[in-house]
N, C-alpha and C. Protein backbone atom coordinates (compact mmCIF):
# COMPACT_ATOMS: atom_id res chain seq x y z
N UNK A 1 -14.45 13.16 -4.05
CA UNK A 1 -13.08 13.04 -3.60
C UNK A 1 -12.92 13.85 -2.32
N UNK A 2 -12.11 13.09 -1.58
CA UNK A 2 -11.65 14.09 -0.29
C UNK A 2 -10.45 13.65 0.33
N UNK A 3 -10.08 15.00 0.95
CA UNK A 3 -8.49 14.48 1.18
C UNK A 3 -8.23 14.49 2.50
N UNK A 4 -7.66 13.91 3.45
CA UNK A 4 -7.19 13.36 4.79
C UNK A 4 -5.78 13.74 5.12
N UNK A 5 -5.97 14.31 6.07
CA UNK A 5 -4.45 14.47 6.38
C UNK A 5 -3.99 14.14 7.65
N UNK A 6 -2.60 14.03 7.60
CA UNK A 6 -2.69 13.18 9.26
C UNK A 6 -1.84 14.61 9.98
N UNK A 7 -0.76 14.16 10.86
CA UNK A 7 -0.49 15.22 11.70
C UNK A 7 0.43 16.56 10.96
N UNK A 8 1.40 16.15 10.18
CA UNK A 8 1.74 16.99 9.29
C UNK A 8 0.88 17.43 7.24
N UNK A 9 1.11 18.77 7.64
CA UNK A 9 0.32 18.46 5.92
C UNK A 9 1.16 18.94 5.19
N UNK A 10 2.70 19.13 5.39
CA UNK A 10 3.78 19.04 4.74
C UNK A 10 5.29 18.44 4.85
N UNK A 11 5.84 17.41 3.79
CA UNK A 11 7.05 17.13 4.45
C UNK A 11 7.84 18.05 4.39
N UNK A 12 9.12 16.94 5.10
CA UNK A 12 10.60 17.66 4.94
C UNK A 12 10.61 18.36 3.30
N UNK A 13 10.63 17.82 2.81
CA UNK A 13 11.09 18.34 1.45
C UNK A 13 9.77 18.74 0.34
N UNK A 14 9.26 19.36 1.17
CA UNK A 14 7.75 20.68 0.61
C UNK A 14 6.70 20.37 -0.41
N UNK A 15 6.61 18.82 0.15
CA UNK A 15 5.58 18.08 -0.63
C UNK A 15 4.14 18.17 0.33
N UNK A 16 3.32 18.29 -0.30
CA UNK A 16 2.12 17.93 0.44
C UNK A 16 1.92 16.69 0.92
N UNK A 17 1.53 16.63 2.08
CA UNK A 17 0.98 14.87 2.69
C UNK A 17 -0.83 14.88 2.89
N UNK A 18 -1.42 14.33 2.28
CA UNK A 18 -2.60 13.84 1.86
C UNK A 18 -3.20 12.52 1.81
N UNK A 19 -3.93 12.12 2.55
CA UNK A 19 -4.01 10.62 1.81
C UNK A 19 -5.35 11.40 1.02
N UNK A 20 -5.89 10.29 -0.14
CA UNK A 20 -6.79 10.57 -1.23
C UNK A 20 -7.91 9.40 -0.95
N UNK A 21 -8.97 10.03 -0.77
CA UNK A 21 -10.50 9.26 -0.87
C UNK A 21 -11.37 9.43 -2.09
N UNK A 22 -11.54 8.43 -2.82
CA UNK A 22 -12.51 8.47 -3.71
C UNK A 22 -13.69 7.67 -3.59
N UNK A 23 -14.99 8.23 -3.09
CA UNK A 23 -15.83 7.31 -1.88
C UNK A 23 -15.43 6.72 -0.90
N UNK A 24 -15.28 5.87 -0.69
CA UNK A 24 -14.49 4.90 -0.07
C UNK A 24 -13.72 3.91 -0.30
N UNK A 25 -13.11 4.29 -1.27
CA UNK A 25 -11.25 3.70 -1.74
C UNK A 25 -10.60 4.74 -1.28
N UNK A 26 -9.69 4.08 -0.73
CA UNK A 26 -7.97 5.28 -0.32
C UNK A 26 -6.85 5.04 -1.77
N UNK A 27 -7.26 5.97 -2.56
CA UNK A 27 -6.50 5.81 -3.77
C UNK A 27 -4.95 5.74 -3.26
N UNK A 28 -4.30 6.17 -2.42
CA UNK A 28 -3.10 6.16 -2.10
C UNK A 28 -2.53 4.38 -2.21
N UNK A 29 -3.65 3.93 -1.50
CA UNK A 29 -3.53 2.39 -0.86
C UNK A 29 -3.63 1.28 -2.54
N UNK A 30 -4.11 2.37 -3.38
CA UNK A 30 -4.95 1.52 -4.69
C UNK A 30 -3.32 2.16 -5.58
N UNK A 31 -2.55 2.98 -5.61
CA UNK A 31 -1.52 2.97 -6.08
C UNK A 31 -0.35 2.28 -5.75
N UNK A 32 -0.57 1.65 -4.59
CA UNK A 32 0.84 1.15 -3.89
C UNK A 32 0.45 -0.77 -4.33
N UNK A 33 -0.83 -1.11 -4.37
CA UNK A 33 -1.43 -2.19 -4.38
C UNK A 33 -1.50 -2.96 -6.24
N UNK A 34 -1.46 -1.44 -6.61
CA UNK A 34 -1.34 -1.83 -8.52
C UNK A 34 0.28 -1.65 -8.66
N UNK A 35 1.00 -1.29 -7.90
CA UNK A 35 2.98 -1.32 -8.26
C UNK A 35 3.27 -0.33 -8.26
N UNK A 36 2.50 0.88 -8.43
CA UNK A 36 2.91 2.22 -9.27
C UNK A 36 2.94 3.32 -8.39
N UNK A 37 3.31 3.02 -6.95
CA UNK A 37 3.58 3.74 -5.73
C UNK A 37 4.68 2.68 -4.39
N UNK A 38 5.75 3.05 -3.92
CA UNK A 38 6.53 2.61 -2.87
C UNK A 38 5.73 3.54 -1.62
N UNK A 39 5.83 2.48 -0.10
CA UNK A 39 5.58 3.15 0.51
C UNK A 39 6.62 3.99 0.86
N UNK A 40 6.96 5.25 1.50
CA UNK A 40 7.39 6.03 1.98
C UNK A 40 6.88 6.66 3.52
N UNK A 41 7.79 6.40 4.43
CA UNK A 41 6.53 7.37 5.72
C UNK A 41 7.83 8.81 6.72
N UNK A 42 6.67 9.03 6.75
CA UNK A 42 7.54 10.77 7.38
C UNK A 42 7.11 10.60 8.61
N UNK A 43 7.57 10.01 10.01
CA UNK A 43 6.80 9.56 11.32
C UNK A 43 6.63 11.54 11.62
N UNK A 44 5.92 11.77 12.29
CA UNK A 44 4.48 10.90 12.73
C UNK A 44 3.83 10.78 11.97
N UNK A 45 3.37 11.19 10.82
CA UNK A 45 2.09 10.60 9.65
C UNK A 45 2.47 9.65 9.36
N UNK A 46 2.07 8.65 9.70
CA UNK A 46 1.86 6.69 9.82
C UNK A 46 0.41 6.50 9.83
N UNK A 47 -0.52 6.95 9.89
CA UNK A 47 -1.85 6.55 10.32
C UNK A 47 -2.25 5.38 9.40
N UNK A 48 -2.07 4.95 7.56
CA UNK A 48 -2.51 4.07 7.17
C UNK A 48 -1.17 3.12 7.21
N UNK A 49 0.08 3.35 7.41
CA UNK A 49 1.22 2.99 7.01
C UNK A 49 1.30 1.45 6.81
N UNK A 50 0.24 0.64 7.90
CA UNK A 50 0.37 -0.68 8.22
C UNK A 50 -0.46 -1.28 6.96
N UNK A 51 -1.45 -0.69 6.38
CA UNK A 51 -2.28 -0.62 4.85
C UNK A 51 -1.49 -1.02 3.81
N UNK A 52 -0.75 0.31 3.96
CA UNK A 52 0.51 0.68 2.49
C UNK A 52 1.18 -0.61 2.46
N UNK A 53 2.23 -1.55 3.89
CA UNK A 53 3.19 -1.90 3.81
C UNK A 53 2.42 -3.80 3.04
N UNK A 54 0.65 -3.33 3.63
CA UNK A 54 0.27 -5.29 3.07
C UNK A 54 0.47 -4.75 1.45
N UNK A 55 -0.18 -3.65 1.42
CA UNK A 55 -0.63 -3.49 -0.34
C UNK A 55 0.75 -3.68 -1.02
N UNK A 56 1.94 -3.22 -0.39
CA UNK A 56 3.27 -3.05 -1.42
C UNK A 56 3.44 -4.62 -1.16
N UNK A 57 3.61 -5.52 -0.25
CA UNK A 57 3.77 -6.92 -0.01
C UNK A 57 3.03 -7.56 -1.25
N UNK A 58 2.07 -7.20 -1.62
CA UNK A 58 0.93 -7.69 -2.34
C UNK A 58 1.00 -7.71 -3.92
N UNK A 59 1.69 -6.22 -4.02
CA UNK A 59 2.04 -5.79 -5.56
C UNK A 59 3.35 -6.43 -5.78
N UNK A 60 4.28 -6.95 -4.68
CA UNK A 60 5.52 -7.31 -5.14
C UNK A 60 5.79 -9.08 -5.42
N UNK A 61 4.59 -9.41 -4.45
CA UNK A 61 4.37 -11.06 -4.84
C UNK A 61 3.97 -11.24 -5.83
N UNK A 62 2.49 -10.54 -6.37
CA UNK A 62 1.99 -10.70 -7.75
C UNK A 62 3.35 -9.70 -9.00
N UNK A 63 4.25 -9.13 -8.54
CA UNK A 63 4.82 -8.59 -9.66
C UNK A 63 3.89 -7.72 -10.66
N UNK A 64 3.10 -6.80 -10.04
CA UNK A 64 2.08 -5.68 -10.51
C UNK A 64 3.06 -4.65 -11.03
N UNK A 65 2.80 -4.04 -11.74
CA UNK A 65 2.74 -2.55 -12.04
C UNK A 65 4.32 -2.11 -13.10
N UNK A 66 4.79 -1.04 -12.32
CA UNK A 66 6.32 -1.24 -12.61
C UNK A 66 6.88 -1.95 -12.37
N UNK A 67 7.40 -2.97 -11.68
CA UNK A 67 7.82 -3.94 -11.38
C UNK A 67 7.55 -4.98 -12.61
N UNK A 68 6.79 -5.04 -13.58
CA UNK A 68 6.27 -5.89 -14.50
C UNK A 68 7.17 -5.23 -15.47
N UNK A 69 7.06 -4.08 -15.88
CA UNK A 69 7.65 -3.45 -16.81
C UNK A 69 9.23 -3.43 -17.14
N UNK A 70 9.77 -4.11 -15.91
CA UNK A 70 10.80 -3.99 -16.04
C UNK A 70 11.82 -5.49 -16.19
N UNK A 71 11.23 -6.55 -16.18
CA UNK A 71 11.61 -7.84 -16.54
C UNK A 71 12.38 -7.82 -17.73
N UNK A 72 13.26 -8.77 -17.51
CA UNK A 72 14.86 -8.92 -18.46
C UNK A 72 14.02 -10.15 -19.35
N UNK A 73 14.17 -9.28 -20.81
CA UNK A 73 13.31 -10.31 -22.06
C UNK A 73 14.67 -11.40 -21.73
């Protein structure tokens, strides 16, 4: 595992900013892509942002993740 950081390595509101490598998966990109992450961006750290916005496109067509969980029986 290794962690990436872009120009800030903290937001506004005293979270760490990290993206996450596990070999070569960007787990960040693998949470937003299974439902179970929104993108969010704090400019200037955008570096994968254009990644995040196919993967959330992707989880919301297939209806992945939370988004599943929450369908009206």
């Amino acid at each position: 595992m290794r962690l990436e950081f872009d120009v800030d390595w903290i937001d506004p509101y005293g979270r760490t900013l990290a993206y996450i490598w596990l070999d070569r998966t960007l787990f960040n990109e693998t949470l937003v892509r299974d439902g179970y992450a929104t993108v969010a961006t704090f400019p200037p750290d955008t570096t994968y942002v254009r990644r995040f916005e196919v993967a959330q496109r992707s989880a919301r067509a297939a209806d992945r993740g939370v988004r599943s969980a929450c369908r009206s029986a």
